[in-house]
Protein backbone atom coordinates (compact mmCIF):
# COMPACT_ATOMS: atom_id res chain seq x y z
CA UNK A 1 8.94 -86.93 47.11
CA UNK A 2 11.23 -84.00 45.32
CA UNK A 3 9.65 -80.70 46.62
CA UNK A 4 9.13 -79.56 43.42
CA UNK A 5 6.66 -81.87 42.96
CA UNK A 6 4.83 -81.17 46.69
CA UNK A 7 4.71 -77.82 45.79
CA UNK A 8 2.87 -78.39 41.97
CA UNK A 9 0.48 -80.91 44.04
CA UNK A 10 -0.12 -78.56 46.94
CA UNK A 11 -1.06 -76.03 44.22
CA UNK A 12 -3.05 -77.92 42.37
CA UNK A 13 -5.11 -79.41 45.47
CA UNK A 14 -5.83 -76.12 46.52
CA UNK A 15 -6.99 -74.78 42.95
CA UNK A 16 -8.54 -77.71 43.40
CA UNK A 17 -10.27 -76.99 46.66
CA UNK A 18 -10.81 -73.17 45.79
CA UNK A 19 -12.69 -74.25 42.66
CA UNK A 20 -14.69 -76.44 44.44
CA UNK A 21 -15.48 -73.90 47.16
CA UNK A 22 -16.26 -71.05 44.00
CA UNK A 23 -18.71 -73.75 42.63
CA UNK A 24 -20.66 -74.34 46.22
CA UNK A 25 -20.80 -70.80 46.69
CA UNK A 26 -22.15 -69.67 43.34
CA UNK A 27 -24.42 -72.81 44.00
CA UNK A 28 -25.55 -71.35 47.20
CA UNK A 29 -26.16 -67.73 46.19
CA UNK A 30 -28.25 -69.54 43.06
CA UNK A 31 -30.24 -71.67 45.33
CA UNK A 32 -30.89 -68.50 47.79
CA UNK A 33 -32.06 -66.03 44.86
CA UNK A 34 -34.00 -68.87 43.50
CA UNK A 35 -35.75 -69.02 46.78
CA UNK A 36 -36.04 -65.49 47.10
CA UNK A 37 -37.82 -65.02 43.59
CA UNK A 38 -40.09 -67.74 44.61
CA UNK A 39 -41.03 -66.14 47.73
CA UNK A 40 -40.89 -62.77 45.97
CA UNK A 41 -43.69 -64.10 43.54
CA UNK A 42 -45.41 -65.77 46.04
CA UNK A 43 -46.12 -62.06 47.65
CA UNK A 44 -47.12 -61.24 44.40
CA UNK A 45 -49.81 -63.92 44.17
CA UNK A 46 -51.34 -62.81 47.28
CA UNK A 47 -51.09 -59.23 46.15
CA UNK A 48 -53.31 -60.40 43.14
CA UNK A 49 -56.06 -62.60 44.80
CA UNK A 50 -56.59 -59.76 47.68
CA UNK A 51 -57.18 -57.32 44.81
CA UNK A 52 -59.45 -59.88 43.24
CA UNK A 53 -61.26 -60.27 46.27
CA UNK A 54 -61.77 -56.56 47.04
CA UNK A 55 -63.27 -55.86 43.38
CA UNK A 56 -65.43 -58.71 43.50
CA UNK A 57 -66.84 -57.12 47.10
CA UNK A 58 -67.38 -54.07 45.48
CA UNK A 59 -69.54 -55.47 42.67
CA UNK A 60 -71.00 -57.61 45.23
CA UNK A 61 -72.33 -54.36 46.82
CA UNK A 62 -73.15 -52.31 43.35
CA UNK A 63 -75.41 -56.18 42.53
CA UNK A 64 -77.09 -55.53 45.90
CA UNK A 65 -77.71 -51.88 45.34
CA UNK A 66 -79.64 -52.61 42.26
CA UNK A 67 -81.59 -55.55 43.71
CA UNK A 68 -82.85 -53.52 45.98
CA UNK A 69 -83.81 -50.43 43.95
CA UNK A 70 -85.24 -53.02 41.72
CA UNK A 71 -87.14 -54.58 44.68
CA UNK A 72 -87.57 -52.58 47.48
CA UNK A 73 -86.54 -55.15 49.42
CA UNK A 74 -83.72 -54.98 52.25
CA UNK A 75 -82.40 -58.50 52.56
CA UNK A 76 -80.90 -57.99 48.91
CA UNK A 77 -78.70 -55.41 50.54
CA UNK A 78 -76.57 -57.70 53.06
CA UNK A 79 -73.89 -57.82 50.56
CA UNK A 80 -73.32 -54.47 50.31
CA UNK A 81 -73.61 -53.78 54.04
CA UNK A 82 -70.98 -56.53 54.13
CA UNK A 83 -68.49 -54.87 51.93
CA UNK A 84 -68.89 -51.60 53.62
CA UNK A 85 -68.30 -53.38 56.90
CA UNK A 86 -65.45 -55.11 55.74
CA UNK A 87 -63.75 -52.75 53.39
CA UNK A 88 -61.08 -51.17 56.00
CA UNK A 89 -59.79 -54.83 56.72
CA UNK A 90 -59.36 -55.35 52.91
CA UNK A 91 -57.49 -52.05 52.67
CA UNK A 92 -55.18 -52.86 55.20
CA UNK A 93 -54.50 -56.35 53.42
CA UNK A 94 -53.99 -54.87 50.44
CA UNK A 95 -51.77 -52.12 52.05
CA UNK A 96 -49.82 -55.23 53.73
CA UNK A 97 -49.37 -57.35 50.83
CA UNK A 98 -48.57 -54.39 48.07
CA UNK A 99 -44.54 -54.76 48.79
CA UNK A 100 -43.02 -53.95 44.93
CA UNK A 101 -45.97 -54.43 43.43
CA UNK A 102 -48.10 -51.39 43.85
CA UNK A 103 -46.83 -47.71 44.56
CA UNK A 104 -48.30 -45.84 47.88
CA UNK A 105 -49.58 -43.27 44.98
CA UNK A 106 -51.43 -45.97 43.34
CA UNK A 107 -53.04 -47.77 46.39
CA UNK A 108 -54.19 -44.38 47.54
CA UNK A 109 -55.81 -43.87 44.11
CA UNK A 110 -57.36 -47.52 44.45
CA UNK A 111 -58.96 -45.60 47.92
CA UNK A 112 -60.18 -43.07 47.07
CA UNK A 113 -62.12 -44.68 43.84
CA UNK A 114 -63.67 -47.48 45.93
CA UNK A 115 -64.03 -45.27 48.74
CA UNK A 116 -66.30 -42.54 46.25
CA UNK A 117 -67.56 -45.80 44.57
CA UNK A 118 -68.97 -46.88 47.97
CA UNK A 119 -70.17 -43.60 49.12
CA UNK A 120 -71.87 -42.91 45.50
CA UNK A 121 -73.78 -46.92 46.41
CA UNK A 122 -74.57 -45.92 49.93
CA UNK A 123 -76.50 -42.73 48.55
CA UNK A 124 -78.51 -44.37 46.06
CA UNK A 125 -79.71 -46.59 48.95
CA UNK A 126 -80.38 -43.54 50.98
CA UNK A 127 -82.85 -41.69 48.50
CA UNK A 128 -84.21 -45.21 48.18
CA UNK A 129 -84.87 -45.82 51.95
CA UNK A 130 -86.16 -42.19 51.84
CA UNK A 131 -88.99 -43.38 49.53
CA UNK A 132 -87.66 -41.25 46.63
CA UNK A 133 -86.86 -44.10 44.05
CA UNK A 134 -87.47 -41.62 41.34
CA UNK A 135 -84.29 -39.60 42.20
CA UNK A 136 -82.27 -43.10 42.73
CA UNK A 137 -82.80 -44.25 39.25
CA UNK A 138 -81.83 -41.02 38.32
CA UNK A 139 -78.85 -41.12 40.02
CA UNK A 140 -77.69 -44.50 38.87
CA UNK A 141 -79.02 -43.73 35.29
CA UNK A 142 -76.33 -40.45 35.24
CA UNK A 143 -73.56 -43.27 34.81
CA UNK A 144 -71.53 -42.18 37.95
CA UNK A 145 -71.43 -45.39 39.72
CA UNK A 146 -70.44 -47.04 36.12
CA UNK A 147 -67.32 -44.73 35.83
CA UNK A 148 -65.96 -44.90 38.94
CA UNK A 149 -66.38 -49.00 38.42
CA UNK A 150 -64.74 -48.59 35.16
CA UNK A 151 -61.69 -46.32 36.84
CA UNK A 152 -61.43 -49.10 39.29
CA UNK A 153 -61.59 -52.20 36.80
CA UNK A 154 -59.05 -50.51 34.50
CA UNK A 155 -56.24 -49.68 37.59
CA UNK A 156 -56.84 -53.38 38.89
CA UNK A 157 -56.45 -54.44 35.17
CA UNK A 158 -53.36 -52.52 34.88
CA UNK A 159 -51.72 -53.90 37.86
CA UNK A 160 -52.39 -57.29 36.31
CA UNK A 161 -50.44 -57.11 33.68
CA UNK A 162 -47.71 -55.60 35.14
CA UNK A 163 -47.77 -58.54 37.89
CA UNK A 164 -48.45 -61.19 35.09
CA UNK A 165 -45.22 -59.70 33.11
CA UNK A 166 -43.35 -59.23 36.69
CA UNK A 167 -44.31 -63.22 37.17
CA UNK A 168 -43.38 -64.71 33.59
CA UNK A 169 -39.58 -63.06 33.98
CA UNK A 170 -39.27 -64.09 37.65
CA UNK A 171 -40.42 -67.76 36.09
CA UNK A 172 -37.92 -67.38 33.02
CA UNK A 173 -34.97 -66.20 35.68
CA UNK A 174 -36.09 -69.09 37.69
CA UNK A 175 -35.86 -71.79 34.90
CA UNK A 176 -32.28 -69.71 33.93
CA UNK A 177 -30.66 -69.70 37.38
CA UNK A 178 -31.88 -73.52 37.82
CA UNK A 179 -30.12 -74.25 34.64
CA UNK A 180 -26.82 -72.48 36.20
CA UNK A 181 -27.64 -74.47 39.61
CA UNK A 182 -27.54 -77.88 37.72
CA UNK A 183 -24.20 -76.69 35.56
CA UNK A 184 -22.93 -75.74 38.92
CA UNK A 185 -23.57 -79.16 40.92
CA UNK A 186 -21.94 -80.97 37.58
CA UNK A 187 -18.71 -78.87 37.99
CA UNK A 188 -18.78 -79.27 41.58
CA UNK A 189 -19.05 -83.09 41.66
CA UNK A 190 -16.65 -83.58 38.30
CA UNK A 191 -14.13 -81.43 40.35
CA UNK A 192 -14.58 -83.04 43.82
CA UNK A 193 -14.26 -86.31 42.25
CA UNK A 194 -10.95 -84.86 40.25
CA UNK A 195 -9.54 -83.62 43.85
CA UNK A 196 -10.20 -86.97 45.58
CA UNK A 197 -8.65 -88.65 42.43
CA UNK A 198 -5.76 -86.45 43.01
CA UNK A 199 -5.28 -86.75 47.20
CA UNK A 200 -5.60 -90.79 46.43
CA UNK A 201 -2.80 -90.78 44.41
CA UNK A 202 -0.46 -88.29 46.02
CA UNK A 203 -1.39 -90.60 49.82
CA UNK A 204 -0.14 -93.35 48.07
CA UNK A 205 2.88 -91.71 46.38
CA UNK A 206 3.36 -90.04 50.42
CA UNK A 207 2.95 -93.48 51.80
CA UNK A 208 5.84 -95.32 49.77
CA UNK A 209 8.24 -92.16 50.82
CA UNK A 210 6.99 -92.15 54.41
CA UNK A 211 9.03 -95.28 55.55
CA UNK A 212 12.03 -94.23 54.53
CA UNK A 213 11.03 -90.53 56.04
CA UNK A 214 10.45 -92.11 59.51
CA UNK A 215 13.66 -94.12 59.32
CA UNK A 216 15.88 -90.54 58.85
CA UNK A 217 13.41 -89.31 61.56
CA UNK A 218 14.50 -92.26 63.79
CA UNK A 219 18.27 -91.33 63.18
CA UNK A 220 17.61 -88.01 63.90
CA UNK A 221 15.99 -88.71 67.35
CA UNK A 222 19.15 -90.92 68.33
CA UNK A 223 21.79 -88.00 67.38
CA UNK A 224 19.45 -86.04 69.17
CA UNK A 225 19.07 -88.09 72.35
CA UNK A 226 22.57 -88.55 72.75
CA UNK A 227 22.99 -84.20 72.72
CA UNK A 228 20.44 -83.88 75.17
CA UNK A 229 22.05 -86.32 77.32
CA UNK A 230 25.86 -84.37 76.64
CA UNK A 231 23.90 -81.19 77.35
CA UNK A 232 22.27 -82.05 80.31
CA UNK A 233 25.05 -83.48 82.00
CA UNK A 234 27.51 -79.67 80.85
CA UNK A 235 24.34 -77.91 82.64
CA UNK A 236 24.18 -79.90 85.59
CA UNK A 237 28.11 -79.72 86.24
CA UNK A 238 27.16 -75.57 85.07
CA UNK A 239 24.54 -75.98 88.17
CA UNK A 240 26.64 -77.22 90.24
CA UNK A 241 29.38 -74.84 89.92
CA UNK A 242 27.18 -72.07 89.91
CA UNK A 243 25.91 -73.36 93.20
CA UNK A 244 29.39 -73.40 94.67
CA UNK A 245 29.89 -70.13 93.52
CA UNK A 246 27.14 -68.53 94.95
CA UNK A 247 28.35 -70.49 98.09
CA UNK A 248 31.64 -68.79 97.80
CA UNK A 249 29.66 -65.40 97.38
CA UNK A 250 27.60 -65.39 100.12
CA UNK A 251 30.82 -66.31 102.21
CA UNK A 252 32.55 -63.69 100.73
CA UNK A 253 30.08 -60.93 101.99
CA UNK A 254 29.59 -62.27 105.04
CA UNK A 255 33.56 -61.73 105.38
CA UNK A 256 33.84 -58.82 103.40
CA UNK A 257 31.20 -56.66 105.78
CA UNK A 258 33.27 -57.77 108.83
CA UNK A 259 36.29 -56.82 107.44
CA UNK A 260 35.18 -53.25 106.10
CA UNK A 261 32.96 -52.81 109.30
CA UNK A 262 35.66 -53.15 111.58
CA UNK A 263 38.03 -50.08 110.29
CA UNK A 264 34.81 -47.95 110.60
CA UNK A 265 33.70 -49.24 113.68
CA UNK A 266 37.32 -47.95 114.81
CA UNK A 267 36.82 -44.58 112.78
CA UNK A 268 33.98 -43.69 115.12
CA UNK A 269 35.24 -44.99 118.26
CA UNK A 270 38.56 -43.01 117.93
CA UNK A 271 36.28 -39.86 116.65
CA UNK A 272 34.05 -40.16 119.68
CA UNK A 273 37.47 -40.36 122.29
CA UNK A 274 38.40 -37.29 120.63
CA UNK A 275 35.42 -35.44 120.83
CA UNK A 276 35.27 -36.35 124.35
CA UNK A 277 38.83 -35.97 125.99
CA UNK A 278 40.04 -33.08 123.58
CA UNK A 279 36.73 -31.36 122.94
CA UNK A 280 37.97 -28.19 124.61
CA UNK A 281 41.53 -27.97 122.36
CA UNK A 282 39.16 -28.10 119.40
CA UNK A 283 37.34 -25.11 117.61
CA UNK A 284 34.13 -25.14 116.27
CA UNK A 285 35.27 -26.18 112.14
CA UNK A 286 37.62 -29.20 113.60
CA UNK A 287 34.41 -30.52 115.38
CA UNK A 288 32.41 -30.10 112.12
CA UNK A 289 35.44 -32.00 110.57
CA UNK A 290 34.95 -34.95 113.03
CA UNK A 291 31.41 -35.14 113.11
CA UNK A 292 31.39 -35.19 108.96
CA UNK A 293 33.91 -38.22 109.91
CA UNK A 294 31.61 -40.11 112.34
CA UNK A 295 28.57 -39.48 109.94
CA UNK A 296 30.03 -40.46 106.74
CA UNK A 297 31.34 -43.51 108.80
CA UNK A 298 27.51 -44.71 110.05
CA UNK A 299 26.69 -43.70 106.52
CA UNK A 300 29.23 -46.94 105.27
CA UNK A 301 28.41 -48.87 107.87
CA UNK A 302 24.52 -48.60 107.03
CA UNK A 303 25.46 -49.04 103.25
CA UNK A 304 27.64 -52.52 104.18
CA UNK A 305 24.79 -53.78 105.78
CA UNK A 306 22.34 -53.33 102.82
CA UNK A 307 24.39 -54.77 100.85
CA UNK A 308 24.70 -57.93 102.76
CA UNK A 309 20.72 -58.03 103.38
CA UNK A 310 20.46 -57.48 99.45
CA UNK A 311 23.21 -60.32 98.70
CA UNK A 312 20.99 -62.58 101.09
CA UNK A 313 17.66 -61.48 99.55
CA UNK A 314 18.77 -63.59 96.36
CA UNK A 315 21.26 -66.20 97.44
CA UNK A 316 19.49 -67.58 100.69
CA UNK A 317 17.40 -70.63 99.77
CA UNK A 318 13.09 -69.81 101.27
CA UNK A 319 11.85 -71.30 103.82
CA UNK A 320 8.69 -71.89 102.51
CA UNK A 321 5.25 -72.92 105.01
CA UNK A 322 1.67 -71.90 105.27
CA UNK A 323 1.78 -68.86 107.72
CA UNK A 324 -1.24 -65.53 108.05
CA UNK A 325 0.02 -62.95 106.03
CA UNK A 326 -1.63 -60.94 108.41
CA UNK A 327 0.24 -61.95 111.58
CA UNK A 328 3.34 -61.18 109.46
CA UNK A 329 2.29 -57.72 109.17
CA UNK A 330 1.52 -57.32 112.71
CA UNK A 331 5.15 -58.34 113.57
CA UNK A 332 6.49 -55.68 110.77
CA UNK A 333 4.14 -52.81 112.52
CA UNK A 334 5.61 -54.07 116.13
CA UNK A 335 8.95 -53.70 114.73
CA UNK A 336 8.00 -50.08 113.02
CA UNK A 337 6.29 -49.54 116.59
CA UNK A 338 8.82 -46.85 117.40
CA UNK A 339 7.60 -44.73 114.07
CA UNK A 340 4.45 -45.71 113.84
CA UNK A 341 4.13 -44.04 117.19
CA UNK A 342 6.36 -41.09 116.45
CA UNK A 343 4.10 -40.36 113.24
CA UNK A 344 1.42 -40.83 114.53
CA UNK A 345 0.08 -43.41 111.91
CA UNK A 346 -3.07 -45.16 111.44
CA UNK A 347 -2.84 -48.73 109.80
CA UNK A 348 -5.40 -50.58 108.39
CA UNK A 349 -5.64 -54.54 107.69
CA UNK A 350 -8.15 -55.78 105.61
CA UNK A 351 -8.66 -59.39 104.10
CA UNK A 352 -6.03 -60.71 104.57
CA UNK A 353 -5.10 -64.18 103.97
CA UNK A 354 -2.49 -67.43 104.68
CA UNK A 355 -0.07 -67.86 101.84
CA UNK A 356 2.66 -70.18 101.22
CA UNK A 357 5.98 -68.18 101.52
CA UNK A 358 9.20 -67.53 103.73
CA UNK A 359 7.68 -65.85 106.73
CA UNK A 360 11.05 -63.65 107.47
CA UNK A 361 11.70 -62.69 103.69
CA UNK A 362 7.97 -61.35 103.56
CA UNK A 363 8.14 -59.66 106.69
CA UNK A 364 10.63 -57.48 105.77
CA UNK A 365 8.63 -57.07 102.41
CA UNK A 366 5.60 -55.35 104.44
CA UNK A 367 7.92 -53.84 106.60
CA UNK A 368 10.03 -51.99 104.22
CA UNK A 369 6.62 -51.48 102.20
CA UNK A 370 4.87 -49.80 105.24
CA UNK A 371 7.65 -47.96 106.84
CA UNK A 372 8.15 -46.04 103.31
CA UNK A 373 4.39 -45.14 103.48
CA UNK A 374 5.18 -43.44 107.05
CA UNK A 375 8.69 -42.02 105.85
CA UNK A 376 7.28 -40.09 102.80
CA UNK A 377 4.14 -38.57 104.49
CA UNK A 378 3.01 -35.07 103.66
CA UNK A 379 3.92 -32.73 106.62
CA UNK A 380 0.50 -31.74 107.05
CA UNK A 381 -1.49 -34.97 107.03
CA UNK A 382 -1.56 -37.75 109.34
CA UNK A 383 -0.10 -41.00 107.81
CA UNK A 384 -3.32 -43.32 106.37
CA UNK A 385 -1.92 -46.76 105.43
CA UNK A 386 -4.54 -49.51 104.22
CA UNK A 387 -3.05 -53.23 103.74
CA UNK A 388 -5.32 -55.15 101.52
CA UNK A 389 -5.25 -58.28 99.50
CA UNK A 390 -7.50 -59.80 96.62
CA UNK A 391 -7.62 -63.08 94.32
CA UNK A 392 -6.61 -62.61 91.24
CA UNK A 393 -6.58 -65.94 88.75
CA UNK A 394 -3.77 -68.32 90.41
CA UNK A 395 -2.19 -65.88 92.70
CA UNK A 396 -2.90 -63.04 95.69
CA UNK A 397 -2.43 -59.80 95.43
CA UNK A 398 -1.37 -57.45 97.94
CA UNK A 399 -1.64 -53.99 97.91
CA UNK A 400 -0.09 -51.27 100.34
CA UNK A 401 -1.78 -47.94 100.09
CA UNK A 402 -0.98 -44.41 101.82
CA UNK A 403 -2.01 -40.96 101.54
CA UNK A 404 1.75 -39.63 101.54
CA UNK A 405 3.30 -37.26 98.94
CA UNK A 406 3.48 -39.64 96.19
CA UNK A 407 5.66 -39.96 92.95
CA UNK A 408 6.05 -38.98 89.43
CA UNK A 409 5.27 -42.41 87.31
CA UNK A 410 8.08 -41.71 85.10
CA UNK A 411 10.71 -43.03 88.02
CA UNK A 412 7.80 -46.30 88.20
CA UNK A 413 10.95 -48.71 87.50
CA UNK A 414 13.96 -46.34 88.39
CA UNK A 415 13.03 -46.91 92.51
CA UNK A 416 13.30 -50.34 92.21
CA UNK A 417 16.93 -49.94 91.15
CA UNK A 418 19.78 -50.59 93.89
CA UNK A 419 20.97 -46.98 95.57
CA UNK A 420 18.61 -45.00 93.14
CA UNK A 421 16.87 -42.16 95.41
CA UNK A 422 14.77 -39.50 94.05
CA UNK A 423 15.75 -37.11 97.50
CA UNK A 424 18.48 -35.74 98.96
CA UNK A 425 20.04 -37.74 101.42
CA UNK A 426 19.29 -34.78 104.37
CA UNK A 427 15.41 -34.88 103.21
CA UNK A 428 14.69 -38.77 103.85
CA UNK A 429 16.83 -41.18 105.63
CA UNK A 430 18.40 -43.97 103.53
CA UNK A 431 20.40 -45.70 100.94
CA UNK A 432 17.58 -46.78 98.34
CA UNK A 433 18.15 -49.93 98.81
CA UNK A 434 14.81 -50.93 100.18
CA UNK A 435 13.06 -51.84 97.36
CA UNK A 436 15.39 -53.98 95.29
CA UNK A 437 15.25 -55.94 98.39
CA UNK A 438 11.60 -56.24 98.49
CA UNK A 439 11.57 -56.72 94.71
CA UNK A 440 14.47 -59.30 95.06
CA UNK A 441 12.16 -61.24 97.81
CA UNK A 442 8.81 -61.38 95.78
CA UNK A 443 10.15 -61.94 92.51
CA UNK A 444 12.16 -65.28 94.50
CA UNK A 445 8.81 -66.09 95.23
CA UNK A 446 7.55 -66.24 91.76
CA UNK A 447 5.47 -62.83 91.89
CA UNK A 448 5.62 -59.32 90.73
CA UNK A 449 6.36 -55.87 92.33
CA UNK A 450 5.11 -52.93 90.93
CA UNK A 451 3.70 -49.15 92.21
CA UNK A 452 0.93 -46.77 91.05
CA UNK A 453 1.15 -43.12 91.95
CA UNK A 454 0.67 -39.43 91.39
CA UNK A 455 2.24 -36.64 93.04
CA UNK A 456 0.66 -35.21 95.70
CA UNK A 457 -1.97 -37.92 96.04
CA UNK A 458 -0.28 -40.68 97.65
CA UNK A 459 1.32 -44.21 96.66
CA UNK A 460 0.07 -48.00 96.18
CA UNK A 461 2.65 -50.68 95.89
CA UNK A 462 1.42 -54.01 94.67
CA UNK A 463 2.66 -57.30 94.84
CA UNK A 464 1.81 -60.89 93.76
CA UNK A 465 2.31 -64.26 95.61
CA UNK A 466 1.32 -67.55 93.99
CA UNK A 467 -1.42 -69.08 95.23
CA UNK A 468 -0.52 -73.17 96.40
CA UNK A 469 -3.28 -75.56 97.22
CA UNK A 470 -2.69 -75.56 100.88
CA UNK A 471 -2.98 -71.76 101.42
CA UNK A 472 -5.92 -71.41 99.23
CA UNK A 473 -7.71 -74.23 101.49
CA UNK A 474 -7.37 -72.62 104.91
């Protein structure tokens, strides 16, 4: 199919499919206001017949007040003593059911007027109990009890009307928005049916294009095939001459420190024969001059050997096994025993567990890790180191903490780089190299290296090692 023609479909399905979604939703909101005028009118009906049921108390009682004066006798007064008993429940039904329908001015004016209506019915009765039936015609003959009746018929009266006119628009928005509901479920099925009309025929126009689709596809996956195969034989001949090159490297420094170790191995040893058979023929700046000499020469020599640990951190193959990551740090504190010792440090191992990894390689991680935290102490504190691990997801984490003199997080990546030092070389001993060797180590173990620090307040490096099912069981 031309994509011209995709694209016109593809719009029309989905003005289509919009349309149809426009007509369910104005269908919905319908349906839901038509519900909610129901309910709303509903309220209203219960409004109506509690009102109803409160006047009709209320002449109830008047009826029973004027049986009795009529009378004298009490059992004609149980309605009234039954709307006086019941008349705060009513209010509070009425007060409950109001809603729209009623303002709080107006129910508090349909109080009060049953409330003085009631008191004006309980007096009569009063002067009538009293034996003065004289003064209780009287008092129902002044036409009080009629006005406040007539105040009260002519609010609830009121309300009526305003509910009955309230009720007969709710009914004509009802028989409106049911009018729009139908007109909407028309549209909505007339378009559904047009959009199904319109997939059918596009599946089957699809359908007669999709063989021949499938047999460019085909083609496609054979040119492919055959590239992958081209490619993967390039990279593996690419692997293995990278292989032999990093063979060729690793040779190469092995030769290359011999070679430049030798010439400064015979630097010192002719430095030291001087020093020691002419010492008296030389003056005090000529032995300065020899022993800058015999330093800067154990300053190369220390330098070619970092360099060949760092070229083996990344081009010797792990020996991978199950081994305590805990017993590995004991052997890096026996080898640190002579500065441990000196400093005076106190190490802490906690939680510690077995791990899958090259037990050498992540020795001399926690080694160089821990002897740092001893070498950068604060001058006035003894050295606090705490060793700790914790799971995290798929992989351990270990953390190496001390209370030393800490650095500024701005250098958080610089350390990590080969020969980068943030101190002079006669404050801290040193090539900074340690650290791209520990980095070099855990990140050939699949993990991370990484520090958190402040000045002043000590240092925690972190590192990850993969968690394999054999470690995690033991």
């Amino acid at each position: 199919m031309k994509p011209i023609l995709i694209a016109r479909a593809q719009r029309f399905l989905a003005a289509a499919g919009l349309l149809s979604a426009a007509f369910a939703v104005f269908a919905y909101r319908t349906s839901t206001e038509h519900v909610e005028s129901v309910a709303q009118t509903l309220l209203t009906v219960a409004f109506t017949d509690k009102i109803h049921a409160l006047f009709l108390s209320v002449e109830d009682a008047e009826t029973a007040q004027r049986g009795y004066l009529l009378t004298g006798k009490r059992e004609y007064l149980q309605p009234f003593m039954e709307a006086r008993q019941n008349l705060p429940q009513r209010f509070q039904q009425i007060d409950a059911a109001a809603g729209n329908a009623a303002s709080a001015e107006e129910l508090r004016r349909l109080h009060e007027l049953i409330s003085h209506k009631m008191a004006e019915l309980q007096r009569t009765v009063e002067l009538e109990e009293a034996g003065n039936h004289t003064a209780a015609v009287t008092r129902v003959v002044t036409g009080e009890g009629y006005e406040l009746m007539r105040q009260i018929r002519d609010l609830i009266h009121s309300w009526e009307q305003e509910q009955h006119r309230l009720f007969q628009n709710r009914l004509d928005a009802q028989e409106f928005r049911q009018r729009l509901l139908n007109v909407a479920w028309i549209c909505t099925i007339l378009t559904t049916f047009v959009f199904l009309l319109m997939v059918h025929q596009l599946s089957n126009r699809f359908a007669l294009e999709r063989e021949s689709v499938e047999r460019h596809i085909l083609d496609l996956n054979r040119t492919l095939e055959t590239r992958v195969r081209e490619r993967t034989l390039e990279l593996e001949r690419s692997a293995h001459e990278l292989e032999r090159s990093n063979a060729d490297l690793t040779e190469f420094a092995y030769v290359a420190s011999h070679d430049l170790q030798e010439p400064l191995r015979m630097v010192r040893s002719y430095m030291g024969l001087l020093v020691r058979r002419h010492a008296d023929m030389l003056d005090e700046q000529a032995k300065t001059y020899v022993q800058y000499a015999m330093d800067g020469a154990a300053r190369m020599q220390a330098l070619i050997n970092d360099l060949l640990q760092y070229s083996r951190a990344g081009t010797q193959p792990l020996q991978k096994q199950n081994v305590s990551s805990e017993e590995l740090v004991k052997t890096a504190l026996s080898n640190l025993e002579v500065s441990v010792a000196e400093n005076d440090a106190e190490v802490h191992l906690r939680n510690l567990p077995f791990v899958c990894a090259d037990p050498t390689k992540l020795t001399q991680v926690f080694q160089n890790l821990v002897g740092n935290a001893i070498k950068f102490k604060k001058d006035s504190e003894r050295p606090k180191i705490e060793v700790t691990a914790e799971r995290v997801g798929p992989e351990w984490k270990f953390s190496i903490a001390d209370n030393g003199i800490g650095l500024d997080m701005v250098y958080k990546e610089k350390i990590f780089e080969i020969f980068h030092r943030l101190h002079g070389v006669n404050e801290f001993s040193g090539n900074g190299i340690g650290l791209s060797i520990c980095r070099r180590i855990v990140e050939q173990h699949d993990g991370r290296l990484w520090v958190d620090s402040e000045p002043g307040s000590g240092t925690t490096f972190h590192f990850t090692i993969p968690i394999s099912p054999a470690s995690a069981a033991d």
